[in-house]
N, C-alpha and C. Protein backbone atom coordinates (compact mmCIF):
# COMPACT_ATOMS: atom_id res chain seq x y z
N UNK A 1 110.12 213.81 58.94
CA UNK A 1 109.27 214.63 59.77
C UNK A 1 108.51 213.72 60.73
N UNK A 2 108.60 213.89 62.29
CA UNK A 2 107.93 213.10 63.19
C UNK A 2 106.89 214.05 63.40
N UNK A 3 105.76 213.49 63.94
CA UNK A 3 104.66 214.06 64.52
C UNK A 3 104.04 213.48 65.52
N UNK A 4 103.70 214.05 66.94
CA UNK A 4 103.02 213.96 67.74
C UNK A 4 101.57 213.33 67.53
N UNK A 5 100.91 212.20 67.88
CA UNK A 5 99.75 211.68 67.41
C UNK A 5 98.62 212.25 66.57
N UNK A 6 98.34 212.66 65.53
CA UNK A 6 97.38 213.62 64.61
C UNK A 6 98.35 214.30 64.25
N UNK A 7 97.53 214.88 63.31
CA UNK A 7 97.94 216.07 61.92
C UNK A 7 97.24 217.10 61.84
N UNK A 8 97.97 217.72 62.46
CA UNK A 8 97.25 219.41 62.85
C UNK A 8 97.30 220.17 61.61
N UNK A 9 97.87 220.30 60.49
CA UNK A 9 98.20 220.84 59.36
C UNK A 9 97.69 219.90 57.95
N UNK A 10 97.51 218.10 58.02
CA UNK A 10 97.41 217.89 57.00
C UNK A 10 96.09 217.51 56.31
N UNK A 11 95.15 218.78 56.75
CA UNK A 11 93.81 218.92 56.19
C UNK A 11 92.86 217.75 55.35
N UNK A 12 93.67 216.71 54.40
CA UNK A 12 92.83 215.71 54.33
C UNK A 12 93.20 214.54 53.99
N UNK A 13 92.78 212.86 54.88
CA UNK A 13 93.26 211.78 54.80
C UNK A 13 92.83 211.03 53.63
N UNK A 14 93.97 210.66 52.99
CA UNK A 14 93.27 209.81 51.94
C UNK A 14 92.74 208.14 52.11
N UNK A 15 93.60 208.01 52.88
CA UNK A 15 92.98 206.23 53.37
C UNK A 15 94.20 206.09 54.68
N UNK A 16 93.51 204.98 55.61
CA UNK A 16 94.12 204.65 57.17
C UNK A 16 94.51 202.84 56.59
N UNK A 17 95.35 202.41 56.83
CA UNK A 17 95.84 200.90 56.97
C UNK A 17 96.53 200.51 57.73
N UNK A 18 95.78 199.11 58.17
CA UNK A 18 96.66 199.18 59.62
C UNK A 18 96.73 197.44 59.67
N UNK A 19 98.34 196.98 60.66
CA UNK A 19 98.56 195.92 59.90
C UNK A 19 97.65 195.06 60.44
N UNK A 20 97.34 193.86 60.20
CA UNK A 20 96.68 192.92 60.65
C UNK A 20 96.95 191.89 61.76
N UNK A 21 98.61 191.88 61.69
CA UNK A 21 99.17 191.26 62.54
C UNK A 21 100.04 191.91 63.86
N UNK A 22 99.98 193.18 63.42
CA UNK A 22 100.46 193.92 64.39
C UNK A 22 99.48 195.38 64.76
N UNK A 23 98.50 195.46 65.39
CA UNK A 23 97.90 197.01 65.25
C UNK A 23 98.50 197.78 65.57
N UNK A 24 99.26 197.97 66.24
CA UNK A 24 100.05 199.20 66.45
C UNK A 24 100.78 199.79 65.88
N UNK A 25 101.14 199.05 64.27
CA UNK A 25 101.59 199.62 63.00
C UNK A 25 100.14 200.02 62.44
N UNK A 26 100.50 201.41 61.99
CA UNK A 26 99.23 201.57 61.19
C UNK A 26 99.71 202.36 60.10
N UNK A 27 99.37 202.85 58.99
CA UNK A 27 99.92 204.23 57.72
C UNK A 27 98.78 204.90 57.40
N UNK A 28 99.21 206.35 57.50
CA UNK A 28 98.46 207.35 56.94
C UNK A 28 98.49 208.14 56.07
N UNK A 29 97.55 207.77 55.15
CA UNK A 29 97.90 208.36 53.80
C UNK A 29 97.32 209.82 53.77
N UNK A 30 98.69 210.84 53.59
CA UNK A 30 98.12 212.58 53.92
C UNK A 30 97.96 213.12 52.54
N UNK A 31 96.65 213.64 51.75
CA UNK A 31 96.79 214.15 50.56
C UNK A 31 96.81 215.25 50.88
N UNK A 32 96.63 216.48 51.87
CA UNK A 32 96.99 217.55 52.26
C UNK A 32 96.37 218.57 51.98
N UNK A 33 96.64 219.55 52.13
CA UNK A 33 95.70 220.68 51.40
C UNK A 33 95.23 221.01 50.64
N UNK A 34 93.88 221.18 50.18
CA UNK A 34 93.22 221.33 48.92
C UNK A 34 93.97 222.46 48.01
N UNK A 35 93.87 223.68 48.73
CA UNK A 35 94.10 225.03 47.79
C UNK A 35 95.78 225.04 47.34
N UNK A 36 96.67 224.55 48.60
CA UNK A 36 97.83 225.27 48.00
C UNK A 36 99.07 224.21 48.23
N UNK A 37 100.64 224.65 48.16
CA UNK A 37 101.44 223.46 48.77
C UNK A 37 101.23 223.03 50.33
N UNK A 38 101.86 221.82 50.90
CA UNK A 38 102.18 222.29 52.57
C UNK A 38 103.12 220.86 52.36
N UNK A 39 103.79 221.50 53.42
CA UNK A 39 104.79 220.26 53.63
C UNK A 39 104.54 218.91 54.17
N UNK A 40 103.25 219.22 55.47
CA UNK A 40 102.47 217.63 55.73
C UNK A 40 101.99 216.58 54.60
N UNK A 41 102.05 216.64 53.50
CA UNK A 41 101.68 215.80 52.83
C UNK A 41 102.57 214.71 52.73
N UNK A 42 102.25 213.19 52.28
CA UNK A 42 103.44 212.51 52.58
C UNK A 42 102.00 211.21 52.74
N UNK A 43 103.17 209.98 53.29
CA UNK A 43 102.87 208.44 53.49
C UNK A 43 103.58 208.28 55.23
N UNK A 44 102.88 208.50 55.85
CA UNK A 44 103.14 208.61 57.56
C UNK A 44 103.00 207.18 58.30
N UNK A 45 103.57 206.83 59.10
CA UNK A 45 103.56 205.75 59.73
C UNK A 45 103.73 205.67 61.11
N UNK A 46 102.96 204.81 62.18
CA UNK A 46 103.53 204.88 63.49
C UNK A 46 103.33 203.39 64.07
N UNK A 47 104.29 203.15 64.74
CA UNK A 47 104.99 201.62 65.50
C UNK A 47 104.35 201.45 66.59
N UNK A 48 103.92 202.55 66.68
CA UNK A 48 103.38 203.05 68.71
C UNK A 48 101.65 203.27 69.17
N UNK A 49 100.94 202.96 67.92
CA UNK A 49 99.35 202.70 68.46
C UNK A 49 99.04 204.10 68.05
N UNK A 50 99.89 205.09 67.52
CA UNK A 50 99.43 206.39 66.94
C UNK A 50 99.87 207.31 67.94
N UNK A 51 101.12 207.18 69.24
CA UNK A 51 101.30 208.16 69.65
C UNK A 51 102.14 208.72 68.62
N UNK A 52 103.10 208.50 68.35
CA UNK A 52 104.21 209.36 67.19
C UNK A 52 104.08 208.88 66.17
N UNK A 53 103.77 209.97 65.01
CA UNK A 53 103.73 209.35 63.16
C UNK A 53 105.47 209.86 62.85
N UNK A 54 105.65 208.92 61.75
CA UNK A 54 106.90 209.41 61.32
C UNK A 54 106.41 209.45 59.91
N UNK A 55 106.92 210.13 59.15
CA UNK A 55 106.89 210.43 57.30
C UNK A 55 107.91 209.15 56.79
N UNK A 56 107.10 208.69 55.62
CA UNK A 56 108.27 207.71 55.48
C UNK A 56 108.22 207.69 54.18
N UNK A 57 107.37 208.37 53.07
CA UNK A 57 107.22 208.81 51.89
C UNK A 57 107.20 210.34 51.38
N UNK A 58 107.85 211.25 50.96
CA UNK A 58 107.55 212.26 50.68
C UNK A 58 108.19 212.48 49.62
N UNK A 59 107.28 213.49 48.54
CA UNK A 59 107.92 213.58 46.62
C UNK A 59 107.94 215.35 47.16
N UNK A 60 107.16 215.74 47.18
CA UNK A 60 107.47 216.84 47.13
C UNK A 60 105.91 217.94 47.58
N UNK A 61 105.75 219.57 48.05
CA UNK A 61 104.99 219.64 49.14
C UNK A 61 103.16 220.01 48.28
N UNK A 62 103.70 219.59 46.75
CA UNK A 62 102.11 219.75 46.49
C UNK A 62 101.63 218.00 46.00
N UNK A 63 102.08 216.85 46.12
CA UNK A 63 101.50 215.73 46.16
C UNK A 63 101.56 215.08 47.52
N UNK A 64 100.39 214.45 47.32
CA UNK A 64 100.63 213.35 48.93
C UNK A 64 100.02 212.45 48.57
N UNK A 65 99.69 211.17 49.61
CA UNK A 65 99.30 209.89 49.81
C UNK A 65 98.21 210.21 49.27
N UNK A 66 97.46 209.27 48.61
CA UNK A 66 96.37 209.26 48.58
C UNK A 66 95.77 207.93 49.04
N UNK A 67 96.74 206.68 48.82
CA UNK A 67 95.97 205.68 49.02
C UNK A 67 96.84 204.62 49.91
N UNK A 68 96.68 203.75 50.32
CA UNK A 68 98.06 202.85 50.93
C UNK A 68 97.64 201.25 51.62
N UNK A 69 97.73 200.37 51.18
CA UNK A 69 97.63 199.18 51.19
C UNK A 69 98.59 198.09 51.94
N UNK A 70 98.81 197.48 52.67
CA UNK A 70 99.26 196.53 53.23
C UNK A 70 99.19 195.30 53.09
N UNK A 71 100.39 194.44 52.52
CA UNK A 71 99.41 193.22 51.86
C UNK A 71 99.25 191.79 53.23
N UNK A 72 97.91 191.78 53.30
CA UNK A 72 97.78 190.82 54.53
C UNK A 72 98.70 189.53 54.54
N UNK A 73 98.80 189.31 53.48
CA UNK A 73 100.11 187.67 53.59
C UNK A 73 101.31 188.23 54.15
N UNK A 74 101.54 189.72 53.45
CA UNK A 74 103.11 189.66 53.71
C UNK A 74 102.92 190.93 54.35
N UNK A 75 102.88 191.18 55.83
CA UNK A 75 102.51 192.45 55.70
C UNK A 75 104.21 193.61 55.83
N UNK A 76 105.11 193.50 55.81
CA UNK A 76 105.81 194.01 54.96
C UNK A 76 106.22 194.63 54.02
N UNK A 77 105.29 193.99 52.99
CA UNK A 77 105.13 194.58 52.07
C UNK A 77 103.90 196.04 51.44
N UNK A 78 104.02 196.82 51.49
CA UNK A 78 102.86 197.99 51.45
C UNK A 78 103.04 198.74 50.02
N UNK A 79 101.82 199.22 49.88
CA UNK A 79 102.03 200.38 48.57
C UNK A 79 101.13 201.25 48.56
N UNK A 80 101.65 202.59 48.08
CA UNK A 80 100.98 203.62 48.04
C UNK A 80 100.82 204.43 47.04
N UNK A 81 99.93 205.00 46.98
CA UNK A 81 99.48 205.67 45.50
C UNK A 81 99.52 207.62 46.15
N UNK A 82 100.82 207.96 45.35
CA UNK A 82 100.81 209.11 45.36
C UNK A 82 100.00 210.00 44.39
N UNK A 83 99.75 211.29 44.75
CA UNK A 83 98.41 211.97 43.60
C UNK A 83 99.06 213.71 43.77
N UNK A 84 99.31 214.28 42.87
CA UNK A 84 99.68 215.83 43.12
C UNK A 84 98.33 216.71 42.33
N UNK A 85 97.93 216.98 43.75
CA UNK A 85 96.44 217.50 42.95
C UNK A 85 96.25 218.76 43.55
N UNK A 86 95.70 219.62 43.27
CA UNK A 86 95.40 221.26 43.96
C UNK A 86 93.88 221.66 43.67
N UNK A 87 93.14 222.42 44.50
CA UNK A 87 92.32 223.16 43.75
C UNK A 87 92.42 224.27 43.24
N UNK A 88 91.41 225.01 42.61
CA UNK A 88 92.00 226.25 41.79
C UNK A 88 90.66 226.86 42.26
N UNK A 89 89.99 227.46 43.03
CA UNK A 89 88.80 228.21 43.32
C UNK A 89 88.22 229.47 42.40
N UNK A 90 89.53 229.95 42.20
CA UNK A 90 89.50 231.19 40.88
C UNK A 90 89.15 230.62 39.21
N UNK A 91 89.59 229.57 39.27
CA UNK A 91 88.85 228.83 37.92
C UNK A 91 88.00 227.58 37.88
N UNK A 92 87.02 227.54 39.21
CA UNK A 92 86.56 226.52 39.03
C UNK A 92 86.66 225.16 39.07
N UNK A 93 87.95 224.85 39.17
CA UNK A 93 88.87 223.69 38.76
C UNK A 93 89.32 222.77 39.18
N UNK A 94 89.99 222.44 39.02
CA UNK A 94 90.99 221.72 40.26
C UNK A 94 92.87 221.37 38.97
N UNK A 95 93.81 221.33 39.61
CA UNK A 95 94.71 220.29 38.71
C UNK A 95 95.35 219.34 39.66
N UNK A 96 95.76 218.94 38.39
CA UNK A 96 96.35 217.29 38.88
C UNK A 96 98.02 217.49 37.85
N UNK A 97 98.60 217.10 38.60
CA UNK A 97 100.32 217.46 37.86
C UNK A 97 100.61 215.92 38.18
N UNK A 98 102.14 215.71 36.87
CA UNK A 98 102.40 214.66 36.69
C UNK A 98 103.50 213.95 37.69
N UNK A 99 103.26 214.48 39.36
CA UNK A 99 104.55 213.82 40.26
C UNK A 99 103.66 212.57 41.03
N UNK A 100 102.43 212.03 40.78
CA UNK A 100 102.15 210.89 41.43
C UNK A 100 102.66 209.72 40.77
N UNK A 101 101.93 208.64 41.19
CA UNK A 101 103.01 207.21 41.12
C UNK A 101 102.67 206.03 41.95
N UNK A 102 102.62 205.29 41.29
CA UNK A 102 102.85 203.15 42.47
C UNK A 102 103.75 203.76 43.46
N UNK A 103 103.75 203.19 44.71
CA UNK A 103 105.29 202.74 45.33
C UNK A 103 105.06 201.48 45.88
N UNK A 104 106.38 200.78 46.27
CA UNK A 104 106.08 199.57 47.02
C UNK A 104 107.34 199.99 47.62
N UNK A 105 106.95 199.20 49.16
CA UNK A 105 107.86 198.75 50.30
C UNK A 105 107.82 197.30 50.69
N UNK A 106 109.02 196.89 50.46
CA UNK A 106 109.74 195.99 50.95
C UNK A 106 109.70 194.91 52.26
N UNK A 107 110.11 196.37 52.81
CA UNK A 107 110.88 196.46 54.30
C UNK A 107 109.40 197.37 55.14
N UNK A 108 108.20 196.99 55.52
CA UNK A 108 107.59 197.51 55.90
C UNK A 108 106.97 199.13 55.89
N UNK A 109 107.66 200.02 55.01
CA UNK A 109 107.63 201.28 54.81
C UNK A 109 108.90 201.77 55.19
N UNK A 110 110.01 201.30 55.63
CA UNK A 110 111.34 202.19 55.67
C UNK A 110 112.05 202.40 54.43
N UNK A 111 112.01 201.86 53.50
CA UNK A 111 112.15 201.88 51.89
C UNK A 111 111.31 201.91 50.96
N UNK A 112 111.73 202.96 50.35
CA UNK A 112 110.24 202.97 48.76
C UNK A 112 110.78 203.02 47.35
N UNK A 113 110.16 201.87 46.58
CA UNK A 113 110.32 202.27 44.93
C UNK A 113 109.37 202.56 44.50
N UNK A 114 109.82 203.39 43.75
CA UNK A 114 108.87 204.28 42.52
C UNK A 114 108.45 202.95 41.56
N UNK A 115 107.26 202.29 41.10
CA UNK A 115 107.08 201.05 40.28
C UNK A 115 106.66 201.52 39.10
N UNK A 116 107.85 201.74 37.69
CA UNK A 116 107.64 201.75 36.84
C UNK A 116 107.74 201.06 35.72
N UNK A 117 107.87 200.71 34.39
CA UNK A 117 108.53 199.90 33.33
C UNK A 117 107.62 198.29 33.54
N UNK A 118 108.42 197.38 32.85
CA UNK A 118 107.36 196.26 33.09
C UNK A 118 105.83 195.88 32.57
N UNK A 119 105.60 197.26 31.48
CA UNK A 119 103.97 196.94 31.36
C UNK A 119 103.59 197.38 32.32
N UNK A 120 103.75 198.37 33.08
CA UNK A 120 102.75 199.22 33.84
C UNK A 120 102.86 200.93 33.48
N UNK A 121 101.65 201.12 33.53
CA UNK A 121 101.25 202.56 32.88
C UNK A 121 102.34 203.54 33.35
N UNK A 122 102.66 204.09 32.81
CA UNK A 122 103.65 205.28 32.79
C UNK A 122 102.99 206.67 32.98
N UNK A 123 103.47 207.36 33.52
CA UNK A 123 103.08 208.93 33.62
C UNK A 123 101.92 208.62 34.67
N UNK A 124 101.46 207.88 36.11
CA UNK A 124 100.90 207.68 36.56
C UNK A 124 99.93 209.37 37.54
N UNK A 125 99.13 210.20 37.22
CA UNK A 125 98.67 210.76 37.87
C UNK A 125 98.34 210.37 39.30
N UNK A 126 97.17 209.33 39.35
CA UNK A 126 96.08 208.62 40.85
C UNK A 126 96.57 207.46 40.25
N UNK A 127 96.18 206.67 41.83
CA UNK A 127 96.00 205.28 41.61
C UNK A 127 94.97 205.09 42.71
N UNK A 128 94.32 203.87 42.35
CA UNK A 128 93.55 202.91 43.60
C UNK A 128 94.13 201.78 43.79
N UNK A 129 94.07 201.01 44.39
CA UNK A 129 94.44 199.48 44.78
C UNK A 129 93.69 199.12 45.48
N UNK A 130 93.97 197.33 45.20
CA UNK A 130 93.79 196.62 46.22
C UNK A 130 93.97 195.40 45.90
N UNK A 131 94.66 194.81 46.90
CA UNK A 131 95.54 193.39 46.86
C UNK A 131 94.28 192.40 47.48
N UNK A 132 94.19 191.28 46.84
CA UNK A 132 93.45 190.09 47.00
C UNK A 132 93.79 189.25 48.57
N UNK A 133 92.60 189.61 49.56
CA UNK A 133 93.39 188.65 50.83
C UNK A 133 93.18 187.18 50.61
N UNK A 134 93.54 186.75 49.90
CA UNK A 134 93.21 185.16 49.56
C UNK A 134 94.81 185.08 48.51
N UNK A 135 95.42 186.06 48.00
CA UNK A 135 96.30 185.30 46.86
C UNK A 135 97.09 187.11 46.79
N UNK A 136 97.98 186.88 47.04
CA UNK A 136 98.58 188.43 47.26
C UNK A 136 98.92 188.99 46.38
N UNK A 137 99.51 188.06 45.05
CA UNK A 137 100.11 188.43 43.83
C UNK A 137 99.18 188.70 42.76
N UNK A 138 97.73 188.89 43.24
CA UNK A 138 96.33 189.69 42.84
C UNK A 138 96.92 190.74 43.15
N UNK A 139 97.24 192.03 42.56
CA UNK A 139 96.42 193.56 42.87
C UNK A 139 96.02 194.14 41.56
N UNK A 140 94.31 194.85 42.19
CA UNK A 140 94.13 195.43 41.14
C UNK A 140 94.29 196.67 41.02
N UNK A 141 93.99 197.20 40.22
CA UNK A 141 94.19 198.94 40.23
C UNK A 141 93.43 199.28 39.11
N UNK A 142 92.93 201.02 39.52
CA UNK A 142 92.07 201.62 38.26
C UNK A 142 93.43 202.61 38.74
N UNK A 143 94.05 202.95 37.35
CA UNK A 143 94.93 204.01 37.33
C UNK A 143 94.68 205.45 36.12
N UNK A 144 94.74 206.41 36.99
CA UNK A 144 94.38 207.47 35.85
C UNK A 144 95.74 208.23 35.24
N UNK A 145 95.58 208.03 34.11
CA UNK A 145 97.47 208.77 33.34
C UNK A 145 97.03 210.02 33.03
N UNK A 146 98.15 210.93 32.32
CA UNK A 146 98.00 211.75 31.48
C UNK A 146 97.96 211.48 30.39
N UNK A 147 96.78 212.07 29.65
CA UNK A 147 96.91 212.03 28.00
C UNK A 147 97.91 212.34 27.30
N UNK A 148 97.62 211.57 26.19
CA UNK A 148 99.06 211.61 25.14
C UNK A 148 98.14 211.96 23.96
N UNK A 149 98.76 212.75 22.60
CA UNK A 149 98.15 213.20 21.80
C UNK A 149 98.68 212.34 21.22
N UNK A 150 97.93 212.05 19.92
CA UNK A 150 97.60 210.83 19.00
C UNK A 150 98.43 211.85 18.00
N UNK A 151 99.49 211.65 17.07
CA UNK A 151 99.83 212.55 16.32
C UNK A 151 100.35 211.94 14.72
């Protein structure tokens, strides 16, 4: 999905990163509509100073970006923290479903893995990050899972 500079539909940004060595790369992380699905949600990117975004992450139309990082050594390399969250106004509430997740790119954002296995938390709801600009192979993260019953 390309878009014309802004997001007329994707009601709320979760974080802006933009590269260091190039500004006119920048990523926009779309967590999207509070109440219901929409298809703008996603990990958006543009080459062009923000005239055209292109989508370059999308799971599906009730999670989006929430967070997205660029690592200043390598900037190539990026990651984003997907979150599938809704509100519920009729109960007060809000939920959070189990399609968020790590990703990392490679290749500047034209490729994404899902980062699982390895000793890293599984069933990832949210994530935060942030990579160390002094030593890149620092990142930290507060990650929130789903509970598991003790049985």
């Amino acid at each position: 999905m390309d878009t014309p500079g802004g997001f007329r539909d994707g009601q709320q940004i979760g974080q802006i990163a933009i590269d260091v060595k190039d500004p006119n790369r920048v990523f926009v992380a779309v967590t999207g509509h509070s109440y219901g699905p929409k298809e703008e949600r996603g990990l958006y990117r543009t080459l062009d100073d923000g005239k055209t975004f292109k989508r370059v992450l999308f799971t599906n139309n009730r999670t989006g970006a929430s967070e997205v990082r660029i690592d200043p050594q390598h900037p190539n390399t990026v990651f984003t923290g997907m979150w599938q969250r809704q509100e519920t106004p009729w109960e007060n509430g809000s939920f959070i479903g189990a399609d968020g997740g790590l990703y990392r790119s490679a290749d500047g954002g034209d490729t994404w893995t899902k980062l699982t296995g390895g000793g890293r938390p599984e069933d990832i709801l949210q994530v935060q990050l942030t990579i160390s600009p002094t030593d890149s192979r620092r990142i930290y993260a507060a990650v929130e899972q789903r509970m598991r019953r003790l049985a």
